[in-house]
Protein backbone atom coordinates (compact mmCIF):
# COMPACT_ATOMS: atom_id res chain seq x y z
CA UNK A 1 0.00 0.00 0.00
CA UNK A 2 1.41 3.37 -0.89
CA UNK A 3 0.63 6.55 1.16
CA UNK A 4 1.79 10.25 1.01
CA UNK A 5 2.85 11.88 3.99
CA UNK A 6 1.53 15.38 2.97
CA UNK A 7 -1.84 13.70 2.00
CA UNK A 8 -4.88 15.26 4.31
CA UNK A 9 -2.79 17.84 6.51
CA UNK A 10 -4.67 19.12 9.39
CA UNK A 11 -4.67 23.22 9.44
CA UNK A 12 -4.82 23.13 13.39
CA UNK A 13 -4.64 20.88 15.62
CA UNK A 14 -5.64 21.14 19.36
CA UNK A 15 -2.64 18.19 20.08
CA UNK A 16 0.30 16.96 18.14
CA UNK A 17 -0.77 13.94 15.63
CA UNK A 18 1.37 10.97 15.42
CA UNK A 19 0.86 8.53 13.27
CA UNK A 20 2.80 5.07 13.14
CA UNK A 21 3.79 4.14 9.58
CA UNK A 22 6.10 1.01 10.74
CA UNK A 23 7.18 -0.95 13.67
CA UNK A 24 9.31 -4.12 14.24
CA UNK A 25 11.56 -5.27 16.71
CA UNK A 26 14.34 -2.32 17.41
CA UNK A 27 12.03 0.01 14.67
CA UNK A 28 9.62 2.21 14.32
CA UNK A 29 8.74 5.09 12.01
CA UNK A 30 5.96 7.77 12.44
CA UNK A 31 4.89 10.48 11.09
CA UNK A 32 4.33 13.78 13.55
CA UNK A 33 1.97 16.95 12.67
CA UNK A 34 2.22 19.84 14.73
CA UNK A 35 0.52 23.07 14.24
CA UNK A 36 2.18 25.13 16.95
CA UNK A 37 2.64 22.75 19.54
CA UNK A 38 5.52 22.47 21.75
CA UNK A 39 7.09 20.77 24.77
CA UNK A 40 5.11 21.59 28.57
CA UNK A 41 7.01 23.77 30.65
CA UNK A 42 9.78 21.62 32.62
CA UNK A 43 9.14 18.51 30.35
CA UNK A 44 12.36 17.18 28.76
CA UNK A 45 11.96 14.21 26.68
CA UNK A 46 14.38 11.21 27.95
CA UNK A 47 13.91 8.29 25.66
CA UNK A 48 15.96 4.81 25.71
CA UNK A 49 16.07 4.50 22.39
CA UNK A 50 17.82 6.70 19.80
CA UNK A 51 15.88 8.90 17.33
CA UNK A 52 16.47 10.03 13.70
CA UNK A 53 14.38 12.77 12.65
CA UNK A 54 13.88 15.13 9.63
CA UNK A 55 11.87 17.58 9.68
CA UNK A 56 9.94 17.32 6.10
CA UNK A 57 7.51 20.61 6.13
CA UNK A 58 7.48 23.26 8.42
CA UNK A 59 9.64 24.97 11.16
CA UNK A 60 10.24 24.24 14.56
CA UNK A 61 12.87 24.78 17.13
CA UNK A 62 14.60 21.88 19.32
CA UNK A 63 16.51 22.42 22.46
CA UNK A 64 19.00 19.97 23.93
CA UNK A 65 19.54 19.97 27.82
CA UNK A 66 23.12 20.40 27.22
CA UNK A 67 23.02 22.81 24.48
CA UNK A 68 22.81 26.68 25.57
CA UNK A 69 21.34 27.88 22.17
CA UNK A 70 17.85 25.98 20.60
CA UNK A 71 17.87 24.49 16.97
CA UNK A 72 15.91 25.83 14.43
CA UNK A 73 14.97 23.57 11.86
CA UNK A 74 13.26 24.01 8.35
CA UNK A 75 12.54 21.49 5.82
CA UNK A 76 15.14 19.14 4.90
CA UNK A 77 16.94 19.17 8.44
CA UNK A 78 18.43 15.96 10.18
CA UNK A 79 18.97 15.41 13.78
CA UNK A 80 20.23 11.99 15.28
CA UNK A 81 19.48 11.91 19.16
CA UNK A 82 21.26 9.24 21.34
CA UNK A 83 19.34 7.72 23.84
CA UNK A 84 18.30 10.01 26.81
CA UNK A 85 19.70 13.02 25.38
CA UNK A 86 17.17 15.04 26.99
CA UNK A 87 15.46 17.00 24.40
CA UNK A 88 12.54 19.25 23.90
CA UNK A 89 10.10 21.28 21.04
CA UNK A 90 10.24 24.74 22.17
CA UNK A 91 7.97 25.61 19.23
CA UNK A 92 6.32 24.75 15.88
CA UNK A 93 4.86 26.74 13.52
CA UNK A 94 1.25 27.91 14.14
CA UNK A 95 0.93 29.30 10.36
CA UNK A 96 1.30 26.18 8.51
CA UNK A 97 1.30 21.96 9.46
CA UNK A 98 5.13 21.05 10.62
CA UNK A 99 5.47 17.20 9.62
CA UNK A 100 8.48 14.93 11.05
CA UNK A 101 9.04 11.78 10.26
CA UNK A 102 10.93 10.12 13.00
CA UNK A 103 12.67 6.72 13.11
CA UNK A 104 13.28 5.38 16.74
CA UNK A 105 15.76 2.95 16.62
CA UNK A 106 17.95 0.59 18.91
């Protein structure tokens, strides 16, 4: 079965969508929407496994815990996250959808 990741965007969204598009054993790939969500307050994200992720539409900034200075990301970028590298979303775009497609590996 074929699918496109841009098909059926969401203009606004009251929570992040994820959607798995694989899984199996040490894998799995999913597709995030966000329309100007970002991390709580506080929360760091602290994951076992590692994470590639690109961002494919959109903008958003990332902040590492042990980076002074967030990421800002636009189409096209790449970030590889070991596991518990705490991480956040500080922000996503509110004006248009901001899709990731993330592969959590390991």
């Amino acid at each position: 079965m074929s699918r496109n990741l841009f098909a059926d965007l969401p203009a606004a969204l009251a929570h992040e969508q994820m959607t798995e598009l694989l899984s199996r054993p040490g894998l799995r790939i999913e597709k995030i929407v966000s329309t100007g969500q970002a991390s709580p307050d506080g929360f760091w994200y602290d994951q076992p496994q590692a994470e590639w992720v690109v961002l494919l539409r959109g903008r958003a900034r990332l902040r590492f815990e042990d980076e002074l200075e967030a990421r800002a990301l636009v189409a096209g970028d790449v970030v590889d996250i070991t596991p518990h590298r705490r991480h956040r979303v500080e922000w996503t775009a509110a004006d248009e959808p901001t899709v990731w497609l993330a592969v959590h590996y390991g």
